[in-house]
Every structure is written in C-alpha cells, then in structure tokens.
ModelCIF file with pLDDT and N, C-alpha, C, O atoms, coordinates in Angstrom:
data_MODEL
#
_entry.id   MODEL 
#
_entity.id                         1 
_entity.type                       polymer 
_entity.pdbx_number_of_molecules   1 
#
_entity_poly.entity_id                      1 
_entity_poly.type                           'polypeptide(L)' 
_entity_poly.nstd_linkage                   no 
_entity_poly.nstd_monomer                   no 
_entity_poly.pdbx_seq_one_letter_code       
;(UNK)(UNK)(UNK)(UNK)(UNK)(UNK)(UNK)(UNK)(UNK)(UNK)(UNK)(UNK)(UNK)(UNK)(UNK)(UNK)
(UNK)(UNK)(UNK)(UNK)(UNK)(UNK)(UNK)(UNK)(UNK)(UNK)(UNK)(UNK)(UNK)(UNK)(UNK)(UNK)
(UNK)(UNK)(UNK)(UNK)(UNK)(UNK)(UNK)(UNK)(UNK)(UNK)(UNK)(UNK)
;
_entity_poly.pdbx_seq_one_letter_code_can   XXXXXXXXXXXXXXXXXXXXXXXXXXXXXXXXXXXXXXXXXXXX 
_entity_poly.pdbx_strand_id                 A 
#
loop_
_entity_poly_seq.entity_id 
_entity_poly_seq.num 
_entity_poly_seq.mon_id 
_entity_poly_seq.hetero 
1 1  UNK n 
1 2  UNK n 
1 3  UNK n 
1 4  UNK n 
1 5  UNK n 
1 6  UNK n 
1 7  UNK n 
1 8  UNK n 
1 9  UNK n 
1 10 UNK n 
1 11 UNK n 
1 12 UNK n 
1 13 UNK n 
1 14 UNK n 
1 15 UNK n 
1 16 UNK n 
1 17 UNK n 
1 18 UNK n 
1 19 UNK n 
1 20 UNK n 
1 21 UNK n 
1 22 UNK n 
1 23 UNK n 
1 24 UNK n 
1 25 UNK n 
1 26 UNK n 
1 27 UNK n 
1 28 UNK n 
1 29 UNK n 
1 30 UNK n 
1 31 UNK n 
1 32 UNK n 
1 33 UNK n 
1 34 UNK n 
1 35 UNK n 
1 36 UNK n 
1 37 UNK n 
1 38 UNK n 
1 39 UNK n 
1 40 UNK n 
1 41 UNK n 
1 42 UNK n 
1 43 UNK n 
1 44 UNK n 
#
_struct_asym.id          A 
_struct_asym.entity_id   1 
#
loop_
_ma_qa_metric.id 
_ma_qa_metric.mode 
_ma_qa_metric.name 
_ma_qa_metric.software_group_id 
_ma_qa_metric.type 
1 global pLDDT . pLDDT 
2 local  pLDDT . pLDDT 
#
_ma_qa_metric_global.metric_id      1 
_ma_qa_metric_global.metric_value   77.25 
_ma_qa_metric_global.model_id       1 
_ma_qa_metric_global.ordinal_id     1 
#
loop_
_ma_qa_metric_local.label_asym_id 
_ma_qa_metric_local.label_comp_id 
_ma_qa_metric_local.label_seq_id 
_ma_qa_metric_local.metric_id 
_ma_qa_metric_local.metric_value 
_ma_qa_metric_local.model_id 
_ma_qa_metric_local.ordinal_id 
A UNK 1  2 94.00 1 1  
A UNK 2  2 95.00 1 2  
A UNK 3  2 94.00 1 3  
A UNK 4  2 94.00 1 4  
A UNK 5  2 91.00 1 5  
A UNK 6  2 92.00 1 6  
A UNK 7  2 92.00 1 7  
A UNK 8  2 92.00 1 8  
A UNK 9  2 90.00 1 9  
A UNK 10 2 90.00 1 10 
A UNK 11 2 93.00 1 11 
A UNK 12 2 93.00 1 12 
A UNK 13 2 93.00 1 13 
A UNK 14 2 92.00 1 14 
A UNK 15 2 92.00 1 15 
A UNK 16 2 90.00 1 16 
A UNK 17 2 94.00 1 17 
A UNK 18 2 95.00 1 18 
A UNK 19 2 96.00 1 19 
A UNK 20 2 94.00 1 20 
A UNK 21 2 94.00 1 21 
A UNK 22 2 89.00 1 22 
A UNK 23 2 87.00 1 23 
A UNK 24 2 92.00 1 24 
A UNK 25 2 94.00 1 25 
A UNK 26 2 95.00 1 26 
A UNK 27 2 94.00 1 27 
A UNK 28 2 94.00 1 28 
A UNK 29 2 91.00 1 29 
A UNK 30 2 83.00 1 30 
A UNK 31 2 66.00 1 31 
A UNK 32 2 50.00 1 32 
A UNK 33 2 46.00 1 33 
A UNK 34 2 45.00 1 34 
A UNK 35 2 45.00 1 35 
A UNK 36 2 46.00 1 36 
A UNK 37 2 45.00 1 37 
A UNK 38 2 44.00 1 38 
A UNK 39 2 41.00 1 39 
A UNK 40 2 41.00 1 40 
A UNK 41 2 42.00 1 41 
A UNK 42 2 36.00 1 42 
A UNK 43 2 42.00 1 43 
A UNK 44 2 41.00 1 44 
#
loop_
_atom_site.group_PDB 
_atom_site.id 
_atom_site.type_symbol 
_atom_site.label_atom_id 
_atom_site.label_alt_id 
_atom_site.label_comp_id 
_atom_site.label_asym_id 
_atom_site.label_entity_id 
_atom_site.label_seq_id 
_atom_site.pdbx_PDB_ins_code 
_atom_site.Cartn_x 
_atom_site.Cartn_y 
_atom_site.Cartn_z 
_atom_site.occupancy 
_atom_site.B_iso_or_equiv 
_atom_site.pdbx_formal_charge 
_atom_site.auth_seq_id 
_atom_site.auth_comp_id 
_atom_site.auth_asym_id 
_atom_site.auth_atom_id 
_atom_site.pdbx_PDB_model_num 
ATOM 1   N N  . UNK A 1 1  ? 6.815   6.303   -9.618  1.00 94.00 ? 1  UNK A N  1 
ATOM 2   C CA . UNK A 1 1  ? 6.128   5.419   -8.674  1.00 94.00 ? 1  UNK A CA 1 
ATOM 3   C C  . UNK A 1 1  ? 6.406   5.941   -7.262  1.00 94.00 ? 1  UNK A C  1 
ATOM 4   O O  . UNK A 1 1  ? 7.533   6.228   -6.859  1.00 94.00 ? 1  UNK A O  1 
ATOM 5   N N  . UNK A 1 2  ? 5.075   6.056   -6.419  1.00 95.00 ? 2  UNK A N  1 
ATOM 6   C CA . UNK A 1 2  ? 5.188   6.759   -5.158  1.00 95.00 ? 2  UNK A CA 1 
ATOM 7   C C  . UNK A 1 2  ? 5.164   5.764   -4.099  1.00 95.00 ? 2  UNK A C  1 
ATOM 8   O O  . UNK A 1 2  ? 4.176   5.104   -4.422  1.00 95.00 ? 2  UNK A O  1 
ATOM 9   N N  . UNK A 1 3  ? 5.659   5.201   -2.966  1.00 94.00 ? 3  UNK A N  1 
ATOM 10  C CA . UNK A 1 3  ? 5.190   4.573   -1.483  1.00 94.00 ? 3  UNK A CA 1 
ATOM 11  C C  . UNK A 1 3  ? 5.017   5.724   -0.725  1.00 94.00 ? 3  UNK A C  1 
ATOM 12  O O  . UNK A 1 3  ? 5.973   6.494   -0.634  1.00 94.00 ? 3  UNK A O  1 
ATOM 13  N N  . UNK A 1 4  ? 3.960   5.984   -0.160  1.00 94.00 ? 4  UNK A N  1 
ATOM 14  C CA . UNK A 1 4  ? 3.290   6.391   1.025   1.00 94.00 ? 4  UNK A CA 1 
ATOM 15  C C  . UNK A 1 4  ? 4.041   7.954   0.806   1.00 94.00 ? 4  UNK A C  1 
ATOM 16  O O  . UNK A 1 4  ? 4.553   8.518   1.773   1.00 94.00 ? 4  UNK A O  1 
ATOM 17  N N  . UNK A 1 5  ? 4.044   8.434   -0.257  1.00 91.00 ? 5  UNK A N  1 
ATOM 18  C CA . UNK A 1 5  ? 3.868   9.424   -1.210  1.00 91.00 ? 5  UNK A CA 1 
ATOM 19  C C  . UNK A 1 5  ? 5.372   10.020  -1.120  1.00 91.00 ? 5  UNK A C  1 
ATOM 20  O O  . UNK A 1 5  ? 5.588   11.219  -0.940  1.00 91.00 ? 5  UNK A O  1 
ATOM 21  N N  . UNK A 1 6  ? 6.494   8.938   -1.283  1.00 92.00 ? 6  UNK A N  1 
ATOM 22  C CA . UNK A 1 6  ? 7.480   9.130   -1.546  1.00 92.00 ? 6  UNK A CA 1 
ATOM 23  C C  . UNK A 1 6  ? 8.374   8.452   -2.884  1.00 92.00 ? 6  UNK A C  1 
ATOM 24  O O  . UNK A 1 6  ? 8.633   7.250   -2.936  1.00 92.00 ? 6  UNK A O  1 
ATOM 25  N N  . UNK A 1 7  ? 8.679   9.175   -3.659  1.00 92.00 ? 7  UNK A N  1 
ATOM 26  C CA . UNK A 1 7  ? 8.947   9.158   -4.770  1.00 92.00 ? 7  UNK A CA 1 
ATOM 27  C C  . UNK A 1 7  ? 9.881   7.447   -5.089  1.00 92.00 ? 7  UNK A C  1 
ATOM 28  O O  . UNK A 1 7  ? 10.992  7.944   -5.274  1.00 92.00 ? 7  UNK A O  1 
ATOM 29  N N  . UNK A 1 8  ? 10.058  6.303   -5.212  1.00 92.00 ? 8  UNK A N  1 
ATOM 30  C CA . UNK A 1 8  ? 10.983  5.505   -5.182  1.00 92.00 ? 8  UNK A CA 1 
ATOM 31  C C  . UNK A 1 8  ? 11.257  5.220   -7.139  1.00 92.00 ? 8  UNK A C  1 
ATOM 32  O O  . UNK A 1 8  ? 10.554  5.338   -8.143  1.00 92.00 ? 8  UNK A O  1 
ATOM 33  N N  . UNK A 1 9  ? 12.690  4.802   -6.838  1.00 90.00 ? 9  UNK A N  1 
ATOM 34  C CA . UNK A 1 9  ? 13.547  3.444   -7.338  1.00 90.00 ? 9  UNK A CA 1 
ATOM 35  C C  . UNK A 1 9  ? 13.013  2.618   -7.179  1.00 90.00 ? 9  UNK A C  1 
ATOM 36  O O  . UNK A 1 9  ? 11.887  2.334   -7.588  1.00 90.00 ? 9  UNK A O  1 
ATOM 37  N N  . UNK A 1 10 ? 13.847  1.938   -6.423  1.00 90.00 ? 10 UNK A N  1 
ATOM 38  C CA . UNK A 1 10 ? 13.306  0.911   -5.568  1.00 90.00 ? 10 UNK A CA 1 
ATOM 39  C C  . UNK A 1 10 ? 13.004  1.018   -4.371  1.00 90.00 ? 10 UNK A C  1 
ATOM 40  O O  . UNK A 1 10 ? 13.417  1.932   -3.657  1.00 90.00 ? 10 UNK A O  1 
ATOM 41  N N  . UNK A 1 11 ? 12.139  -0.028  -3.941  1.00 93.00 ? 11 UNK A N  1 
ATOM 42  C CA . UNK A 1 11 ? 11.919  -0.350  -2.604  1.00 93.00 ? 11 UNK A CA 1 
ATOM 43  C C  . UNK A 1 11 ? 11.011  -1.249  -1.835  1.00 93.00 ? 11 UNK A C  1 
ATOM 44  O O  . UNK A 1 11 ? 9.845   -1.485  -2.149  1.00 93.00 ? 11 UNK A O  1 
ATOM 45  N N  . UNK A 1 12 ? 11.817  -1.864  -0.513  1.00 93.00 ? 12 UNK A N  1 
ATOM 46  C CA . UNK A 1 12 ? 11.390  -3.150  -0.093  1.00 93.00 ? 12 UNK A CA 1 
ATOM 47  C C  . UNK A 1 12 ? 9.734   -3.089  0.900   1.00 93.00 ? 12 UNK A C  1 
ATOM 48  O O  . UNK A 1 12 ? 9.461   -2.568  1.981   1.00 93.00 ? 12 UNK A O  1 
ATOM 49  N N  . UNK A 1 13 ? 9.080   -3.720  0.114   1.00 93.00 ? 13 UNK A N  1 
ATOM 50  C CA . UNK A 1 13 ? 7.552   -3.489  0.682   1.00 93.00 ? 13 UNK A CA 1 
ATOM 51  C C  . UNK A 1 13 ? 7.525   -3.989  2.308   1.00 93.00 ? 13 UNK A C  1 
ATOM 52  O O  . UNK A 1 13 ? 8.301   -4.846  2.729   1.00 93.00 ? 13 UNK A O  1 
ATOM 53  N N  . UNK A 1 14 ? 6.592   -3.372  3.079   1.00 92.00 ? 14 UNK A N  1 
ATOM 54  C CA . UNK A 1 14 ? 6.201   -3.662  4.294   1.00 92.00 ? 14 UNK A CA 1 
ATOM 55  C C  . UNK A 1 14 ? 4.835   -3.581  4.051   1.00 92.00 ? 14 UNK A C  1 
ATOM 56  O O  . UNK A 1 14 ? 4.314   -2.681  3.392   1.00 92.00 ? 14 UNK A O  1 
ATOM 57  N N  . UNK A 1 15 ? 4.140   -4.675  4.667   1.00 92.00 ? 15 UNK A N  1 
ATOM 58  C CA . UNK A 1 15 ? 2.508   -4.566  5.458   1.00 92.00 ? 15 UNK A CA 1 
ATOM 59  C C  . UNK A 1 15 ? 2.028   -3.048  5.710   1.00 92.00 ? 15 UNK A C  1 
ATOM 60  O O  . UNK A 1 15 ? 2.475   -2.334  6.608   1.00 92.00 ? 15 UNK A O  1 
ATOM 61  N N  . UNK A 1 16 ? 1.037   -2.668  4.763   1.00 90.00 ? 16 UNK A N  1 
ATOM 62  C CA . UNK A 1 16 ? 0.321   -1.553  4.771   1.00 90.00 ? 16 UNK A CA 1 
ATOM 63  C C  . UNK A 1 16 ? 0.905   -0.150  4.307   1.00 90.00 ? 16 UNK A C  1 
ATOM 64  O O  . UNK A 1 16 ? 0.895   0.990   4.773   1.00 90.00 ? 16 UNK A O  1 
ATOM 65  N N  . UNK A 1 17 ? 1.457   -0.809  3.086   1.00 94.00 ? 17 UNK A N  1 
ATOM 66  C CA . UNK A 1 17 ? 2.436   0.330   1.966   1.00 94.00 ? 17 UNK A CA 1 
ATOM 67  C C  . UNK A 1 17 ? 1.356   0.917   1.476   1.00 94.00 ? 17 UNK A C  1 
ATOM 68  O O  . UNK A 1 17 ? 0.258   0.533   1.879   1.00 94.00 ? 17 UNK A O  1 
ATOM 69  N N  . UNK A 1 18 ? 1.416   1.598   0.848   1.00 95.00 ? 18 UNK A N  1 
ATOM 70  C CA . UNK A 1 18 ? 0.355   2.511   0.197   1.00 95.00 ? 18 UNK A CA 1 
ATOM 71  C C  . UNK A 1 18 ? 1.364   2.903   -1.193  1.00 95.00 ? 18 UNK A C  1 
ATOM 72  O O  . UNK A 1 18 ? 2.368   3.616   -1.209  1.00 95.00 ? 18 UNK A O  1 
ATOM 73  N N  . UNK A 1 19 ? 0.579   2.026   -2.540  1.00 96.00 ? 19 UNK A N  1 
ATOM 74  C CA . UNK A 1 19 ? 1.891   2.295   -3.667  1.00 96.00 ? 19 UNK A CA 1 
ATOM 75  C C  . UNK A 1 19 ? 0.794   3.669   -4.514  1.00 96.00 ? 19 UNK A C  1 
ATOM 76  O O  . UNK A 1 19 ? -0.422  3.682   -4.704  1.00 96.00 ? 19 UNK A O  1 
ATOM 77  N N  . UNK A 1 20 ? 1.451   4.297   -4.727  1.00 94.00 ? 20 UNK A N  1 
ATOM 78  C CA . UNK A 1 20 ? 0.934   5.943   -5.825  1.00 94.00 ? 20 UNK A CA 1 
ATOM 79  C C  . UNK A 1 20 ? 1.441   5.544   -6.829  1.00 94.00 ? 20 UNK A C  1 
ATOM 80  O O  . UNK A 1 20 ? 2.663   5.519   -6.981  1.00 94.00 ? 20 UNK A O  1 
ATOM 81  N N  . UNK A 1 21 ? 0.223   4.981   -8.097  1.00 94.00 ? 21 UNK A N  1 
ATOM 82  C CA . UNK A 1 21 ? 1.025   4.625   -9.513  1.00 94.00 ? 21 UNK A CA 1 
ATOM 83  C C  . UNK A 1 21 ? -0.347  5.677   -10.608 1.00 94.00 ? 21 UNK A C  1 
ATOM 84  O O  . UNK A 1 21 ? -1.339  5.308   -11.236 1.00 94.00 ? 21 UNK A O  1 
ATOM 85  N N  . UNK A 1 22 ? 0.193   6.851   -10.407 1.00 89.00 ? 22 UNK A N  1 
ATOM 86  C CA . UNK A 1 22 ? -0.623  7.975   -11.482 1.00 89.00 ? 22 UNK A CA 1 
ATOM 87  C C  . UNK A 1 22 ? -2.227  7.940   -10.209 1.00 89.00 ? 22 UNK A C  1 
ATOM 88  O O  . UNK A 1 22 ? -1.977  7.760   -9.017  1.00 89.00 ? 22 UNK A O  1 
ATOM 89  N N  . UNK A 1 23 ? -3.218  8.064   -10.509 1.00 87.00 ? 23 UNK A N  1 
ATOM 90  C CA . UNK A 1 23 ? -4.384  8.341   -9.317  1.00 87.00 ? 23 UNK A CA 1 
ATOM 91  C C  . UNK A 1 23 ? -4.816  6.819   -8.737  1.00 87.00 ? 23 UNK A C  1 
ATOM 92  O O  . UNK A 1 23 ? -5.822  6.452   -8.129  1.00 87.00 ? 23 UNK A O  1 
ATOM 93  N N  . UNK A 1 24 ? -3.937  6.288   -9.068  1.00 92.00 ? 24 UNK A N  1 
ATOM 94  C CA . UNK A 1 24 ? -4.446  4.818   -8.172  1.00 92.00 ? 24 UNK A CA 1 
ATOM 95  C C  . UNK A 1 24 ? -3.667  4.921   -7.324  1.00 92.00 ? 24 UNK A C  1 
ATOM 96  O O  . UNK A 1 24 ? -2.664  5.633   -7.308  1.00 92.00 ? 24 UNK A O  1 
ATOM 97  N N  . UNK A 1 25 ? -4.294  3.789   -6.058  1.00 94.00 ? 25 UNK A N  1 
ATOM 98  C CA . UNK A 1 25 ? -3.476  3.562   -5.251  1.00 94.00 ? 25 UNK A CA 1 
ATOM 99  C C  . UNK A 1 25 ? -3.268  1.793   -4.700  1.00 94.00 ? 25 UNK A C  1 
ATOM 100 O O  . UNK A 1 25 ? -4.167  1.320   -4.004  1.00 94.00 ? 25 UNK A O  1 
ATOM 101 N N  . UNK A 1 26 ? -2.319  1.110   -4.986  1.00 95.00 ? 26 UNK A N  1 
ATOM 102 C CA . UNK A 1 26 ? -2.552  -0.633  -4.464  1.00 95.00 ? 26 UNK A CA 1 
ATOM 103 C C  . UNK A 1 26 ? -1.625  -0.306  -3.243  1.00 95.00 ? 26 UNK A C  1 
ATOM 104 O O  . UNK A 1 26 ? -0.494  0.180   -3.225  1.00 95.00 ? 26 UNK A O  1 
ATOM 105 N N  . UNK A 1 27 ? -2.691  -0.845  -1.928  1.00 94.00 ? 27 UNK A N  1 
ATOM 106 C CA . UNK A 1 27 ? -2.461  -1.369  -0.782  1.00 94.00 ? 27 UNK A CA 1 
ATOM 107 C C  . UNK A 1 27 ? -1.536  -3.210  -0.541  1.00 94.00 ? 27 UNK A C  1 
ATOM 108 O O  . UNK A 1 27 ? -1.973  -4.350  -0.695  1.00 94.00 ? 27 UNK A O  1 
ATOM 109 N N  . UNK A 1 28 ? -0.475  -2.803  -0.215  1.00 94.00 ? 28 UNK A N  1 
ATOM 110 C CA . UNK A 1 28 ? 0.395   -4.098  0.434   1.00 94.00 ? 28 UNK A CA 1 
ATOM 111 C C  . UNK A 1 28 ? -0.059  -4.466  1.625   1.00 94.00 ? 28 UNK A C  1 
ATOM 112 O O  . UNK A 1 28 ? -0.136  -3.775  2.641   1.00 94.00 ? 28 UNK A O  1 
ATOM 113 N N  . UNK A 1 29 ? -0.411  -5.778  1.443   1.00 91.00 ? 29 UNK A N  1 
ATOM 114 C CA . UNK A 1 29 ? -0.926  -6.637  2.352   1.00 91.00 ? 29 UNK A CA 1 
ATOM 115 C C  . UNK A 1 29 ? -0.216  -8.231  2.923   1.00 91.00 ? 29 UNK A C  1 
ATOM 116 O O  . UNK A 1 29 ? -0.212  -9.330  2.369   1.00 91.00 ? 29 UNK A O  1 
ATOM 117 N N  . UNK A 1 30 ? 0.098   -7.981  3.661   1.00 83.00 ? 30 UNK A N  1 
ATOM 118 C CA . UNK A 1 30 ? 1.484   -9.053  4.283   1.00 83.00 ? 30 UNK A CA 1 
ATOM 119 C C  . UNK A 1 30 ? 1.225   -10.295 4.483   1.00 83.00 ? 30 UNK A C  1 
ATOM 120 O O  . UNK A 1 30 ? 2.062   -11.196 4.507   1.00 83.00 ? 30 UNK A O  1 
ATOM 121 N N  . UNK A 1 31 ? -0.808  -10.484 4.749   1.00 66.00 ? 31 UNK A N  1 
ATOM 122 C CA . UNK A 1 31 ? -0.893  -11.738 4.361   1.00 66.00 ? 31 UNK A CA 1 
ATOM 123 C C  . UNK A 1 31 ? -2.749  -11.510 4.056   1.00 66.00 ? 31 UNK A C  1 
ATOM 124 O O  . UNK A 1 31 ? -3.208  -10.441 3.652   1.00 66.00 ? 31 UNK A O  1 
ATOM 125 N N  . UNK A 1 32 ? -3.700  -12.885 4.382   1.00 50.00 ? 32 UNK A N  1 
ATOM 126 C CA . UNK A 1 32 ? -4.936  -12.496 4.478   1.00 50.00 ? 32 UNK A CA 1 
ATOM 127 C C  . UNK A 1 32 ? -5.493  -12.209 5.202   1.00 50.00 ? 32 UNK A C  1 
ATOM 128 O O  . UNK A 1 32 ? -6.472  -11.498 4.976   1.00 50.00 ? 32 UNK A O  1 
ATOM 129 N N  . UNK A 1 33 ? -5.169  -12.603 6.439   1.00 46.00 ? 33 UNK A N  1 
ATOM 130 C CA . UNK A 1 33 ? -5.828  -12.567 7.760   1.00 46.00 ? 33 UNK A CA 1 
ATOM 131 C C  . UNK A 1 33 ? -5.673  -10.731 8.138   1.00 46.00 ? 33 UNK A C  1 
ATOM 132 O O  . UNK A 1 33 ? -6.620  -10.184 8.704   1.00 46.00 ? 33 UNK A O  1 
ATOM 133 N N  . UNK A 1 34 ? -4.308  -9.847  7.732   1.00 45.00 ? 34 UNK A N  1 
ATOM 134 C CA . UNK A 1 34 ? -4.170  -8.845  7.624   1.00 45.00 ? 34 UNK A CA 1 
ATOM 135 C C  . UNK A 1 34 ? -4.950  -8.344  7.008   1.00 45.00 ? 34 UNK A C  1 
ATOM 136 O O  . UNK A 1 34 ? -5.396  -7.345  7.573   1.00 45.00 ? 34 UNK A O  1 
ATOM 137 N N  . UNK A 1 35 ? -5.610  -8.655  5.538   1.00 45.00 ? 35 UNK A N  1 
ATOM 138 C CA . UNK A 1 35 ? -6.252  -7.867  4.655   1.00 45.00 ? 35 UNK A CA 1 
ATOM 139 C C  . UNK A 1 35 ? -7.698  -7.954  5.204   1.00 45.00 ? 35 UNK A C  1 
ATOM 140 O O  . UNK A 1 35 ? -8.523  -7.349  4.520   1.00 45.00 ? 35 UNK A O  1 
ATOM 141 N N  . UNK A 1 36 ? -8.222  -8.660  6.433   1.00 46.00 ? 36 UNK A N  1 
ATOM 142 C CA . UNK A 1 36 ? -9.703  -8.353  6.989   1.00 46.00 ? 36 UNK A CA 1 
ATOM 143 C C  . UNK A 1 36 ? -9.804  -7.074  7.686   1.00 46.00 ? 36 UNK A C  1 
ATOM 144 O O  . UNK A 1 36 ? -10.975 -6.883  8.014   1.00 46.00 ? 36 UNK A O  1 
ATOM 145 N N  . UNK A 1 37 ? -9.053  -6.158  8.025   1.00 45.00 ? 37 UNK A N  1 
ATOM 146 C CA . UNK A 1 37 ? -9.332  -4.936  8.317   1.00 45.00 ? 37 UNK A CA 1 
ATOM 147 C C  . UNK A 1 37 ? -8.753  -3.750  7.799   1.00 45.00 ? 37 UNK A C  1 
ATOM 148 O O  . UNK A 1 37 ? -8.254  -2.721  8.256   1.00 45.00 ? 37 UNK A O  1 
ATOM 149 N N  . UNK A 1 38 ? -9.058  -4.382  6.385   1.00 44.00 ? 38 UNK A N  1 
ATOM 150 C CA . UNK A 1 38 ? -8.692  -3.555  5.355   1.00 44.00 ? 38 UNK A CA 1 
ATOM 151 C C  . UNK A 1 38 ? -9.472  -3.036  4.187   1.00 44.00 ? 38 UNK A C  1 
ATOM 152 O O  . UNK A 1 38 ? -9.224  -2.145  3.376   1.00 44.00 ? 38 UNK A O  1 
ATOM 153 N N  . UNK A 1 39 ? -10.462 -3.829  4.330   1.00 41.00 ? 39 UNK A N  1 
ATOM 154 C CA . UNK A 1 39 ? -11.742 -3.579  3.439   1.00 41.00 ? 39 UNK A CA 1 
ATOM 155 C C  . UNK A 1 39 ? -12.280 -2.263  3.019   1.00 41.00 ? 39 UNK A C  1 
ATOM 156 O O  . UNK A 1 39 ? -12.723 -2.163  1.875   1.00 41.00 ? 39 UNK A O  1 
ATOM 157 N N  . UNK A 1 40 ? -12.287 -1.503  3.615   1.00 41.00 ? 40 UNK A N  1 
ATOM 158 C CA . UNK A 1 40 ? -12.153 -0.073  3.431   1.00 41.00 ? 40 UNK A CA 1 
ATOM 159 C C  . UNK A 1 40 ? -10.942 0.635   3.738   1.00 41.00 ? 40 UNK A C  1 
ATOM 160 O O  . UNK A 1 40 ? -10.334 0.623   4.808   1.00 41.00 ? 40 UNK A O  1 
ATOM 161 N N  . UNK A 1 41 ? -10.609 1.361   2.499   1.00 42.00 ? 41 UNK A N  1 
ATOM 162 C CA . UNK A 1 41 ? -9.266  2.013   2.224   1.00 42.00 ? 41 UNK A CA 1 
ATOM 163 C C  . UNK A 1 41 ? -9.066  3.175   2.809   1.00 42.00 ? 41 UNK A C  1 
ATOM 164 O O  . UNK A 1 41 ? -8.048  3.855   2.675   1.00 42.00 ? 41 UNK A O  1 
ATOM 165 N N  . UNK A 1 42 ? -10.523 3.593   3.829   1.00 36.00 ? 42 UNK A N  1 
ATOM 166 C CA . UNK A 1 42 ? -9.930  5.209   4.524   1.00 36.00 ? 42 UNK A CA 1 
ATOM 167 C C  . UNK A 1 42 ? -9.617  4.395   5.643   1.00 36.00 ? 42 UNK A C  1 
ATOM 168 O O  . UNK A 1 42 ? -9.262  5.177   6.524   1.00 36.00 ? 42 UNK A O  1 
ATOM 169 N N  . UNK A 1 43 ? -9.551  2.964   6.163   1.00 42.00 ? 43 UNK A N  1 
ATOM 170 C CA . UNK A 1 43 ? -9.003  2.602   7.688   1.00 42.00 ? 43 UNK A CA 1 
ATOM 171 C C  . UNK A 1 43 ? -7.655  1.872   7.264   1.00 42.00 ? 43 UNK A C  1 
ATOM 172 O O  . UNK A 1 43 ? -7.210  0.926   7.915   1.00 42.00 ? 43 UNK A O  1 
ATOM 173 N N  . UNK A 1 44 ? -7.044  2.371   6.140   1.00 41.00 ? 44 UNK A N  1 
ATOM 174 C CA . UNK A 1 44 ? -5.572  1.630   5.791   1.00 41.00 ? 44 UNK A CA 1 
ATOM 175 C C  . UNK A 1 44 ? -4.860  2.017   7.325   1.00 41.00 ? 44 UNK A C  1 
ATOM 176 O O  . UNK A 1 44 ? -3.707  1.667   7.576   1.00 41.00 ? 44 UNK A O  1 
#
C-alpha cells in the first residue's frame, strides 16, 4: 500500500492523500465542503 507513492505500514491520513492500492488510486478527503474541488482527479 502506497500514500502519495510512498510505500507505508502504517500511516496517519491528511486531507488530500493520494492512497496507491495496485492501479487504483482513493483520494482522502477531510470533509465535504473539501471534496467540491475535487471532482476531477488531475486538480487533486
């Protein structure tokens, strides 16, 4: 499992993580009002 294409154990998420799990990728989002300019994943 990758964050922001670093290999982790563990580790404590922040607003606009970028998780690498095999060719996906899930975006951390800290709340909703955050996730409105997030809608498209090339302006993470």
């Amino acid at each position: 499992t990758f964050v922001n294409h670093k290999q982790i154990v563990s580790h404590t998420l922040k607003h606009g993580d970028n998780i690498q799990i095999g060719k996906h990728v899930l975006l951390f989002l800290a709340s909703e009002k955050q996730e409105a300019g997030a809608e498209e994943p090339a302006k993470e």
